[in-house]
C-alpha atoms as a PDB file:
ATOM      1  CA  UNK A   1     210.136 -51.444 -12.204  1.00  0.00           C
ATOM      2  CA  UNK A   2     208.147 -54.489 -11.342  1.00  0.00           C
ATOM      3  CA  UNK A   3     206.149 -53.959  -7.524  1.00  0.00           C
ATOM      4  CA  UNK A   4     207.437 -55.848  -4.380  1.00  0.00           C
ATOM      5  CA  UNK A   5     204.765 -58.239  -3.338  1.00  0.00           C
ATOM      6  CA  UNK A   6     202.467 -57.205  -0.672  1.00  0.00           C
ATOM      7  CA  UNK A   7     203.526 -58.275   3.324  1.00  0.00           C
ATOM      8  CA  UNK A   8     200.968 -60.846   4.608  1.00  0.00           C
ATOM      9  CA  UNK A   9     199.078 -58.828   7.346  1.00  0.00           C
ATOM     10  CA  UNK A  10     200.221 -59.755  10.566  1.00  0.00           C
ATOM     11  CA  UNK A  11     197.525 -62.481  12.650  1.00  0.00           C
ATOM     12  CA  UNK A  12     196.807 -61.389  16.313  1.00  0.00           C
ATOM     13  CA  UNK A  13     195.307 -64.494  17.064  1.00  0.00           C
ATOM     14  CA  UNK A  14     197.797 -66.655  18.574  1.00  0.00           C
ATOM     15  CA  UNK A  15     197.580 -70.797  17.419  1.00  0.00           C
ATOM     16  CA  UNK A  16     196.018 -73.096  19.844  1.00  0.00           C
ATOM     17  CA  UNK A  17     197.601 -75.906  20.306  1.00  0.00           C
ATOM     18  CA  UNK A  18     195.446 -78.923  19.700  1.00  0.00           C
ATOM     19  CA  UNK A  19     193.670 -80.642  22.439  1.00  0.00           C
ATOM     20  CA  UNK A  20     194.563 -84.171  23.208  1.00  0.00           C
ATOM     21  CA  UNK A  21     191.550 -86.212  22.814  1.00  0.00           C
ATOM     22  CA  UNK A  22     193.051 -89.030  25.172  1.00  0.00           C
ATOM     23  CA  UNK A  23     194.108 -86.304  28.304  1.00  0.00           C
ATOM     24  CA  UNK A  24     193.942 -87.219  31.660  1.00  0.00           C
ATOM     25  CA  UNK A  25     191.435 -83.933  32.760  1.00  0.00           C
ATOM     26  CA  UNK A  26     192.646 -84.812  36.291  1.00  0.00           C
ATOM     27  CA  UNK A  27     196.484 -84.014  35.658  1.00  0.00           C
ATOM     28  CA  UNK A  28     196.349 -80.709  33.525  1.00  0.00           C
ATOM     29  CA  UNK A  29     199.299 -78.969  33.109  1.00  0.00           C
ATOM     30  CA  UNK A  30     199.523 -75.649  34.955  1.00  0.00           C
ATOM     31  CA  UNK A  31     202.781 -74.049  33.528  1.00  0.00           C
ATOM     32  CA  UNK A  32     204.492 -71.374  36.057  1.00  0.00           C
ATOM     33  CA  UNK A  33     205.512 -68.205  35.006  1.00  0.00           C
ATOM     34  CA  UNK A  34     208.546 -66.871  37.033  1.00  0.00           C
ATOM     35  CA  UNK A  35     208.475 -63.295  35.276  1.00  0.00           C
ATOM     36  CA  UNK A  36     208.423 -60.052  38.314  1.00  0.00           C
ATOM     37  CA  UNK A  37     205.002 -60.237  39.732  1.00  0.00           C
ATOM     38  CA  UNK A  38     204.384 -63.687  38.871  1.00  0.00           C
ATOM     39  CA  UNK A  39     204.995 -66.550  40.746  1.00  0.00           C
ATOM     40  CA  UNK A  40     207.527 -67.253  43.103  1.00  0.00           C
ATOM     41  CA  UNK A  41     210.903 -68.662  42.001  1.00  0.00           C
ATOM     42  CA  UNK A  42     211.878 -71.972  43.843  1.00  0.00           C
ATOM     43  CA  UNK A  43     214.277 -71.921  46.758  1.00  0.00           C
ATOM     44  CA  UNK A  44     218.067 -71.615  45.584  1.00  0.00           C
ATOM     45  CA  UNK A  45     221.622 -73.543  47.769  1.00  0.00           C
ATOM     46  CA  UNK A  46     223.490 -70.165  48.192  1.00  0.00           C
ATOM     47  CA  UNK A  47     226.010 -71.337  50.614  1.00  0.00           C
ATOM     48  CA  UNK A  48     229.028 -70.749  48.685  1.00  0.00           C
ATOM     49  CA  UNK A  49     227.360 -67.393  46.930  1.00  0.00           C
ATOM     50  CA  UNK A  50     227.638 -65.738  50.490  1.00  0.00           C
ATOM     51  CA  UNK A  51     229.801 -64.303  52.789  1.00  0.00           C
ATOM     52  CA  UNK A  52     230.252 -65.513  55.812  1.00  0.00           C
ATOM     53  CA  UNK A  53     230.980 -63.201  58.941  1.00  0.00           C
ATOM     54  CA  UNK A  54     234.995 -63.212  59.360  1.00  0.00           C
ATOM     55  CA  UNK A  55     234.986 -65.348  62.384  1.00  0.00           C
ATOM     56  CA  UNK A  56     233.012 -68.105  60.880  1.00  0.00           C
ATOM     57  CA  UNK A  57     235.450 -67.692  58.563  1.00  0.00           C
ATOM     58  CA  UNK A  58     238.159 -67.530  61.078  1.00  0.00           C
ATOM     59  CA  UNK A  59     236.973 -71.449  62.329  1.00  0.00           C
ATOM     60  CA  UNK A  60     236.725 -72.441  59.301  1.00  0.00           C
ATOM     61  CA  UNK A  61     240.530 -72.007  58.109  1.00  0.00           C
ATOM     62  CA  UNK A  62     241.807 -73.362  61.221  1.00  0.00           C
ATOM     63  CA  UNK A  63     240.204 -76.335  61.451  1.00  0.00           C
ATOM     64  CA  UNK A  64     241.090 -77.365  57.852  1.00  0.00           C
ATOM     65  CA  UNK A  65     244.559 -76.035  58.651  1.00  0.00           C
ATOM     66  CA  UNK A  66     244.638 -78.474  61.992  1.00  0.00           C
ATOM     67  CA  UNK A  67     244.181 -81.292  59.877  1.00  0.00           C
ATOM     68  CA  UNK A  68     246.629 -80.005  57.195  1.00  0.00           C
ATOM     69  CA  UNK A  69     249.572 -79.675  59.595  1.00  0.00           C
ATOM     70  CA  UNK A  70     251.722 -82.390  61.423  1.00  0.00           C
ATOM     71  CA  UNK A  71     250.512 -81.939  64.918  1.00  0.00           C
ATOM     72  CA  UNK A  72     252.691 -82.639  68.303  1.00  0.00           C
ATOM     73  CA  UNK A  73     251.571 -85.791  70.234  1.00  0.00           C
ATOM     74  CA  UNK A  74     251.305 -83.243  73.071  1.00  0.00           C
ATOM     75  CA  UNK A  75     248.771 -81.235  71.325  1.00  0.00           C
ATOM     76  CA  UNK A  76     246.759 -84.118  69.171  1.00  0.00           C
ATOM     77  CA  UNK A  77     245.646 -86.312  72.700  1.00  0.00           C
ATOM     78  CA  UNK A  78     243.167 -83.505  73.108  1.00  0.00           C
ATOM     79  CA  UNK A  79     241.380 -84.768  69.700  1.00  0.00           C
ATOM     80  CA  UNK A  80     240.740 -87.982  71.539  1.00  0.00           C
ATOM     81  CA  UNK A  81     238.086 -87.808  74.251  1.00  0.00           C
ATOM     82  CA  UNK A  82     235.901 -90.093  76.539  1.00  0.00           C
ATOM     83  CA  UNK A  83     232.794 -91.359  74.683  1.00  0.00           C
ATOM     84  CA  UNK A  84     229.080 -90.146  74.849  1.00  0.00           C
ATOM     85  CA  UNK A  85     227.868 -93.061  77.411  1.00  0.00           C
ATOM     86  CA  UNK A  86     231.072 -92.080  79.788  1.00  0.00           C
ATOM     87  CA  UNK A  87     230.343 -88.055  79.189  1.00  0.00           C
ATOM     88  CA  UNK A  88     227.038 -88.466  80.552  1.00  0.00           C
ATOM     89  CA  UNK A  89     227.849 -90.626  83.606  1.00  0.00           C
ATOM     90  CA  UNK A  90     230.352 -87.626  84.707  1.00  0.00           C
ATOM     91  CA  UNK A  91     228.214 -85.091  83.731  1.00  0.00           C
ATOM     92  CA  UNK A  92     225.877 -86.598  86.316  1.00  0.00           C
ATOM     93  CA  UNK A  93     228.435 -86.900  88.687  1.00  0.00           C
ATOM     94  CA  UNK A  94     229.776 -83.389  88.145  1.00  0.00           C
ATOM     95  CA  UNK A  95     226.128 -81.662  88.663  1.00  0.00           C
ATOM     96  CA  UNK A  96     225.827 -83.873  91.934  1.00  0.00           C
ATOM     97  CA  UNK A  97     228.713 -81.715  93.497  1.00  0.00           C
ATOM     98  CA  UNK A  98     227.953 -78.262  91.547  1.00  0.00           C
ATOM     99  CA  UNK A  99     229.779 -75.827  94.181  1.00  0.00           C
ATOM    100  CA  UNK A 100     226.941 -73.141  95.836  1.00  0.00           C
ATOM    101  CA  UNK A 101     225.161 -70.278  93.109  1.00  0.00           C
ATOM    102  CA  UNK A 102     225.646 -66.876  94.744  1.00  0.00           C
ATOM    103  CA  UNK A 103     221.537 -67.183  95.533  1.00  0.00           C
ATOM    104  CA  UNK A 104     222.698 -70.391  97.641  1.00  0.00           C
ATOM    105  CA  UNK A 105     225.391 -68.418  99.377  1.00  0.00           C
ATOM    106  CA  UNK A 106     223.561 -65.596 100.094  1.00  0.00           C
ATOM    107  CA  UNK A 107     220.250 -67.811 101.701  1.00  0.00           C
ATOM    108  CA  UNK A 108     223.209 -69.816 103.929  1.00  0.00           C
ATOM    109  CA  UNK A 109     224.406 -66.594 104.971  1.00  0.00           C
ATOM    110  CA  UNK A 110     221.079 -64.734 105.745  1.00  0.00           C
ATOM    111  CA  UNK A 111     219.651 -68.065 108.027  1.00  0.00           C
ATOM    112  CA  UNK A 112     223.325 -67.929 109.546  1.00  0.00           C
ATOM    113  CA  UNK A 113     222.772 -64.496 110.863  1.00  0.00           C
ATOM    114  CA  UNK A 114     219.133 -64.980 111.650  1.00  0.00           C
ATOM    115  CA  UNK A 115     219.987 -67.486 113.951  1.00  0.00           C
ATOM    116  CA  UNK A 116     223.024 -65.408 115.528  1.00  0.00           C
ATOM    117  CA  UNK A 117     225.032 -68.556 116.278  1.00  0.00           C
ATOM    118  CA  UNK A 118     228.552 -69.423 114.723  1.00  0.00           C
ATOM    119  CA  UNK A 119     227.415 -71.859 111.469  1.00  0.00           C
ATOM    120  CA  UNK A 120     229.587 -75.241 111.740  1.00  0.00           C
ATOM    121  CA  UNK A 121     231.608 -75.597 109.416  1.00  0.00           C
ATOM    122  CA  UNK A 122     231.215 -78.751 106.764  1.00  0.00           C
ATOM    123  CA  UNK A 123     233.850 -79.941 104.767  1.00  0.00           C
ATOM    124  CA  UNK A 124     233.478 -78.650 101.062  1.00  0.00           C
ATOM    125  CA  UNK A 125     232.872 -81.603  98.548  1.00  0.00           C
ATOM    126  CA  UNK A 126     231.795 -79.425  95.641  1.00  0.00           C
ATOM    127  CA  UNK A 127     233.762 -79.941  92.391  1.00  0.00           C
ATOM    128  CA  UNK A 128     236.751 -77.230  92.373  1.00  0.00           C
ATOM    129  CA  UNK A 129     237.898 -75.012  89.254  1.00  0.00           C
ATOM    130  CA  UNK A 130     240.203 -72.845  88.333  1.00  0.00           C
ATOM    131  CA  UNK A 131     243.787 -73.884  86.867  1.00  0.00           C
ATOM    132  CA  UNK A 132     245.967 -72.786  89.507  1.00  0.00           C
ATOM    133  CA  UNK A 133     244.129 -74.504  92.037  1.00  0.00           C
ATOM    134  CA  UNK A 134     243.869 -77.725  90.596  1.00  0.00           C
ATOM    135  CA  UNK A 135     247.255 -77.998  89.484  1.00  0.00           C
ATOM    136  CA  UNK A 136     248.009 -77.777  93.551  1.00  0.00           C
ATOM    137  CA  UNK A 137     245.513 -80.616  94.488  1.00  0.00           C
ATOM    138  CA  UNK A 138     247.212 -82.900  91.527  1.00  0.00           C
ATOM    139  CA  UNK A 139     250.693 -81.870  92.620  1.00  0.00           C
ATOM    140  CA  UNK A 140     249.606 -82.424  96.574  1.00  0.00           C
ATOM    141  CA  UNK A 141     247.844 -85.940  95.090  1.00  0.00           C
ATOM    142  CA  UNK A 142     244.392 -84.718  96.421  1.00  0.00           C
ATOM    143  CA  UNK A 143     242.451 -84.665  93.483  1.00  0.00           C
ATOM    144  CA  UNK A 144     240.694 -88.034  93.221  1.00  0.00           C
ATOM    145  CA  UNK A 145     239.791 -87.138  89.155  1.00  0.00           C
ATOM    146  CA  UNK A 146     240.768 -84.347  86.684  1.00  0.00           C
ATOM    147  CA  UNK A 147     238.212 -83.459  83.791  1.00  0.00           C
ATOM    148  CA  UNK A 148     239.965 -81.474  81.203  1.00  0.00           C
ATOM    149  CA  UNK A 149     238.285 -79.615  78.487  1.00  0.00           C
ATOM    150  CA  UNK A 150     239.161 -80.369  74.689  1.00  0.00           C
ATOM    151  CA  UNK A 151     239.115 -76.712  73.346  1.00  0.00           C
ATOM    152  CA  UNK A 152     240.782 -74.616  75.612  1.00  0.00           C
ATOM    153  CA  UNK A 153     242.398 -71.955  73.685  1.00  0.00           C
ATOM    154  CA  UNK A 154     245.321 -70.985  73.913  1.00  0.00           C
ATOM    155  CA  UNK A 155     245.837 -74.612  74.869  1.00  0.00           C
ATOM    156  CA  UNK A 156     248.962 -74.334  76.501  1.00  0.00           C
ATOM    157  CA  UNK A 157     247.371 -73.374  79.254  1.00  0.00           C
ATOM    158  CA  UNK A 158     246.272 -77.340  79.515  1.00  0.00           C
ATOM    159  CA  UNK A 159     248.788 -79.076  77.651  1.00  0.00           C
ATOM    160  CA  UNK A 160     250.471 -79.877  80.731  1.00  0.00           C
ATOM    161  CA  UNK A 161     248.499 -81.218  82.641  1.00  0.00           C
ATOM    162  CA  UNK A 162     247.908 -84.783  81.599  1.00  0.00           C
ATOM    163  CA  UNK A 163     251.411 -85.582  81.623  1.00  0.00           C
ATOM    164  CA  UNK A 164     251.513 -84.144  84.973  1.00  0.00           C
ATOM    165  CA  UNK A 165     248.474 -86.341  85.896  1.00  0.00           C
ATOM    166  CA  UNK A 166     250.236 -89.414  84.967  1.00  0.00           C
ATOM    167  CA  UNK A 167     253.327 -88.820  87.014  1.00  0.00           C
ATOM    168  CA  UNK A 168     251.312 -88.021  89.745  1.00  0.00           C
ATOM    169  CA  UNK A 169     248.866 -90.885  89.241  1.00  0.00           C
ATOM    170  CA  UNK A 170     245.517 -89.290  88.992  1.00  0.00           C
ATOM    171  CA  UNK A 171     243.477 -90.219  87.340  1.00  0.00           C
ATOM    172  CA  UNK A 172     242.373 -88.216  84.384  1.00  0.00           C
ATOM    173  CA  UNK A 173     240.202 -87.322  81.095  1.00  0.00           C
ATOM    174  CA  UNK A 174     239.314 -85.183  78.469  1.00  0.00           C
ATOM    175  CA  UNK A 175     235.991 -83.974  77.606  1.00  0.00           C
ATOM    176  CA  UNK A 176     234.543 -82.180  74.754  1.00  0.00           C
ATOM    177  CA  UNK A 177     233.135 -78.961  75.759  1.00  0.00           C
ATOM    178  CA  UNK A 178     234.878 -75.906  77.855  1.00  0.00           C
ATOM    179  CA  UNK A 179     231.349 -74.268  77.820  1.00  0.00           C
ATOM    180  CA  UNK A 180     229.608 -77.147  79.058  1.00  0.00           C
ATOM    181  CA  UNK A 181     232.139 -77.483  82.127  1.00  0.00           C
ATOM    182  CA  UNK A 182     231.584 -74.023  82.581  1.00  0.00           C
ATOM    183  CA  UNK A 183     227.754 -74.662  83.571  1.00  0.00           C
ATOM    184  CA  UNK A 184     228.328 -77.095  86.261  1.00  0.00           C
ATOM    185  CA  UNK A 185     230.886 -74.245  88.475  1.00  0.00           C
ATOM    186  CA  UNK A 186     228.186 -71.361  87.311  1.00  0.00           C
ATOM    187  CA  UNK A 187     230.921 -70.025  84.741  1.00  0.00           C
ATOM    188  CA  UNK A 188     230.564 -69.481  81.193  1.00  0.00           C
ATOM    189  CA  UNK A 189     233.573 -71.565  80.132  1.00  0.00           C
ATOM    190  CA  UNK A 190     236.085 -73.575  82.639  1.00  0.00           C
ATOM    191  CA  UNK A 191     239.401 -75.212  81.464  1.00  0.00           C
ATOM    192  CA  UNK A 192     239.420 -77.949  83.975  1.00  0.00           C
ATOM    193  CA  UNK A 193     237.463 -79.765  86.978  1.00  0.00           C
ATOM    194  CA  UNK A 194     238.218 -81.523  90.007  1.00  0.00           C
ATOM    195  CA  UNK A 195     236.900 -84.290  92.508  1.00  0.00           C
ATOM    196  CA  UNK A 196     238.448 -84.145  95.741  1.00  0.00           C
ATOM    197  CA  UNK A 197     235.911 -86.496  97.556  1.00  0.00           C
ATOM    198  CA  UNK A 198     232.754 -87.719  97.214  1.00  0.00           C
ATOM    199  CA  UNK A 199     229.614 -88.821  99.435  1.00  0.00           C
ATOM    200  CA  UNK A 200     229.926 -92.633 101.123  1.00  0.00           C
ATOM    201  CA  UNK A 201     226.668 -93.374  98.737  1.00  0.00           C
ATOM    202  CA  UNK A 202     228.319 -92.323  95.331  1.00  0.00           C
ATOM    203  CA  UNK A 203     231.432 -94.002  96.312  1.00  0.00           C
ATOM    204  CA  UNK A 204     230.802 -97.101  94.388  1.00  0.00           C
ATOM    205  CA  UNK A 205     229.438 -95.177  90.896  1.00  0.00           C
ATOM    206  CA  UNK A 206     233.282 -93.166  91.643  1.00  0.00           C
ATOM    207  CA  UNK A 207     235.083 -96.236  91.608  1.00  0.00           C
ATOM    208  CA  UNK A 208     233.929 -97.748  88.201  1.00  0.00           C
ATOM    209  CA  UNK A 209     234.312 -94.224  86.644  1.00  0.00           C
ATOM    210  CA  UNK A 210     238.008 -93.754  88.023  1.00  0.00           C
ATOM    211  CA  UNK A 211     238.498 -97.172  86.721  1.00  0.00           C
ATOM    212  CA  UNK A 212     237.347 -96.670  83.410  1.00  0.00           C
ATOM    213  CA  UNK A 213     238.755 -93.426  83.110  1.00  0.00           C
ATOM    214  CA  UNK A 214     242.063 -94.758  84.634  1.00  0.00           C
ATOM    215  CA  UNK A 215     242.168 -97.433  81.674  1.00  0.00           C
ATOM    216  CA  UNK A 216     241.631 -95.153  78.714  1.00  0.00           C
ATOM    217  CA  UNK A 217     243.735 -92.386  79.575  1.00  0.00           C
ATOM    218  CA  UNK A 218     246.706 -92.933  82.052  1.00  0.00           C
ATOM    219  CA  UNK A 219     247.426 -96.479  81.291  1.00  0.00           C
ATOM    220  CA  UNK A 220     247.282 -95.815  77.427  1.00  0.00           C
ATOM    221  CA  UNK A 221     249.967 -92.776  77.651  1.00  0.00           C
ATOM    222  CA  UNK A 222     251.896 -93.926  74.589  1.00  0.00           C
ATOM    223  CA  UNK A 223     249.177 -94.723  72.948  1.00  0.00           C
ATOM    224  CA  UNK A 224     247.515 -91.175  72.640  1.00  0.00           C
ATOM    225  CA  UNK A 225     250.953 -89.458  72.305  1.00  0.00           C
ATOM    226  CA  UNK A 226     251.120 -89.790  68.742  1.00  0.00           C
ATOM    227  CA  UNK A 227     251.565 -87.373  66.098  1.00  0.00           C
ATOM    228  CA  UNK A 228     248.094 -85.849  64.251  1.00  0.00           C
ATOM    229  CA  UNK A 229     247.373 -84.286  61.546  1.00  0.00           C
ATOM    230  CA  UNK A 230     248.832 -84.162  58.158  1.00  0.00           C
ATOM    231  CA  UNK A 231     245.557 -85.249  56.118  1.00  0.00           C
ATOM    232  CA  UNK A 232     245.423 -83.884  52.632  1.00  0.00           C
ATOM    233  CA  UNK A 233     242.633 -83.076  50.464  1.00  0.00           C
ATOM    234  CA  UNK A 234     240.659 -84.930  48.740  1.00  0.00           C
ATOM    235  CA  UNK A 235     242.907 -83.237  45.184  1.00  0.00           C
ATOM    236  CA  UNK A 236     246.288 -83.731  46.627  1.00  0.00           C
ATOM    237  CA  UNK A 237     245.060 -87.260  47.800  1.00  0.00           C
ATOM    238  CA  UNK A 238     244.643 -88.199  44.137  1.00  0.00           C
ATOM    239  CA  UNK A 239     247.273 -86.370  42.696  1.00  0.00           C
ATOM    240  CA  UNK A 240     249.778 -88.845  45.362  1.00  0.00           C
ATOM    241  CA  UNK A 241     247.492 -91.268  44.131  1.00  0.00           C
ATOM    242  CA  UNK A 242     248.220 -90.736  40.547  1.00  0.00           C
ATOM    243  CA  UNK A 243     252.171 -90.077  41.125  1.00  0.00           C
ATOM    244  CA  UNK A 244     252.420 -93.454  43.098  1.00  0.00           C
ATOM    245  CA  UNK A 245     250.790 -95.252  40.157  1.00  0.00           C
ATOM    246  CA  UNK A 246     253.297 -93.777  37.492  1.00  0.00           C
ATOM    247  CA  UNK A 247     255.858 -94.854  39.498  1.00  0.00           C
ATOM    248  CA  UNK A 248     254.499 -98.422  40.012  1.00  0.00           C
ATOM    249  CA  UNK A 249     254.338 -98.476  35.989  1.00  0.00           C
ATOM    250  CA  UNK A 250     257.743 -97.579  35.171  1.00  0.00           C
ATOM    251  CA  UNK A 251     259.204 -99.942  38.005  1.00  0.00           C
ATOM    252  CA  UNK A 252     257.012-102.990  36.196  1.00  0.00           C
ATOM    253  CA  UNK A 253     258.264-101.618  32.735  1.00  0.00           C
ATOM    254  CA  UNK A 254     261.766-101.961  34.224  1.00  0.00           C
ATOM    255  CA  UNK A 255     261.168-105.526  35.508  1.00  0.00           C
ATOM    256  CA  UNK A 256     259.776-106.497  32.119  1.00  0.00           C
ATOM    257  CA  UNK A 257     262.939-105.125  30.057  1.00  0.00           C
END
């Protein structure tokens, strides 16, 4: 029986590849080696790997599904707010008439009592809060402006008042923030805020707010009571897209025969 030829021993030396005699020696090539203890992989985009906490979640869902739904006029005017420029003119005016911090109320107090006289009384131009309350000043026609919040949930507890606003003719607007109303009264959220009056010298910076607020919002009633809503995703947008187009074909295939 004729003998298998021998195996080739095996080489430990490993081939070198060979050297480039025209190599840049500044730009050698380091090669990484991303094996476990080795160097350190590069940073990944895990977003959609990783589960977000349920309430993130929870925000999420509904604001795809309030742009998914047909939404009542009544409820879609709180998507349209005053812009930046006007937020930060009544942001200054609000902080101007910030009603007293307990700290403030307990120092007025204290000197009262030091002094052992009866304190005058001043009349009370601080902004004024609460829902209840306001909703009596607008009804009574004593509120000089109404800032309403954009995200007040459950929002019925605002819906009403802008149309109540209008009928009553006072002015009126809607601001994004609940939480950032909230600071100016000391609170950490507030639905809704008030001007009753204001100081002889700010009575001219009023005016041209009332009358800009005045001319987006209560004089442009029909305007913002429009349905909202009903925006598709970028998929079903195409898919309509494609339908409508099949349908445009066989009408022109119809006009042609």
């Amino acid at each position: 029986m004729p003998k298998k030829p021998a195996a080739p021993a095996a080489t430990t030396a490993s081939k070198k590849a060979p050297k480039k005699e025209n190599e840049n020696s500044l730009f050698q090539r380091s090669p990484k080696n991303f094996g476990i203890g080795n160097n350190v992989q590069p940073k990944k985009d895990l977003s959609r790997m990783v589960k977000m906490p349920k309430n993130v979640r929870m925000q999420r869902q509904r604001r795809i599904l309030y742009t998914r739904l047909k939404v009542p006029p009544a409820i879609a005017q709180f998507t349209k707010t005053v812009d930046k420029n006007s937020a930060t003119d009544i942001f200054k005016m609000l902080n101007k008439y910030r009603p007293e911090s307990k700290e403030q109320k307990d120092e007025r107090r204290k000197a009262t009592a030091e002094k052992g006289a009866a304190a005058a009384k001043s009349k009370d131009q601080s902004v004024k809060c609460g829902i209840n309350q306001i909703a009596r000043l607008v009804e009574s026609k004593k509120a000089t402006m109404v800032i309403i919040a954009h995200d007040v949930d459950p929002i019925e507890l605002v819906v009403w008042l802008p149309a109540l606003c209008r009928k009553m003719d006072v002015p009126y607007c809607i601001v994004k923030g609940k939480a950032r109303l909230g600071q100016v009264v000391y609170k950490k959220t507030a639905t809704a805020l008030a001007f009753t009056t204001v100081k002889s010298e700010d009575q001219g910076a009023f005016a041209k707010l009332v009358d800009n607020v005045k001319s987006n919002f209560n004089d442009r009633g029909q305007d913002l009571m429009r349905w909202g809503g009903g925006i598709m995703g970028a998929k079903s947008q195409e898919r309509t897209r494609q339908k409508e187009k099949a349908v445009a074909r066989e009408a022109a295939k119809r006009m042609q025969a």
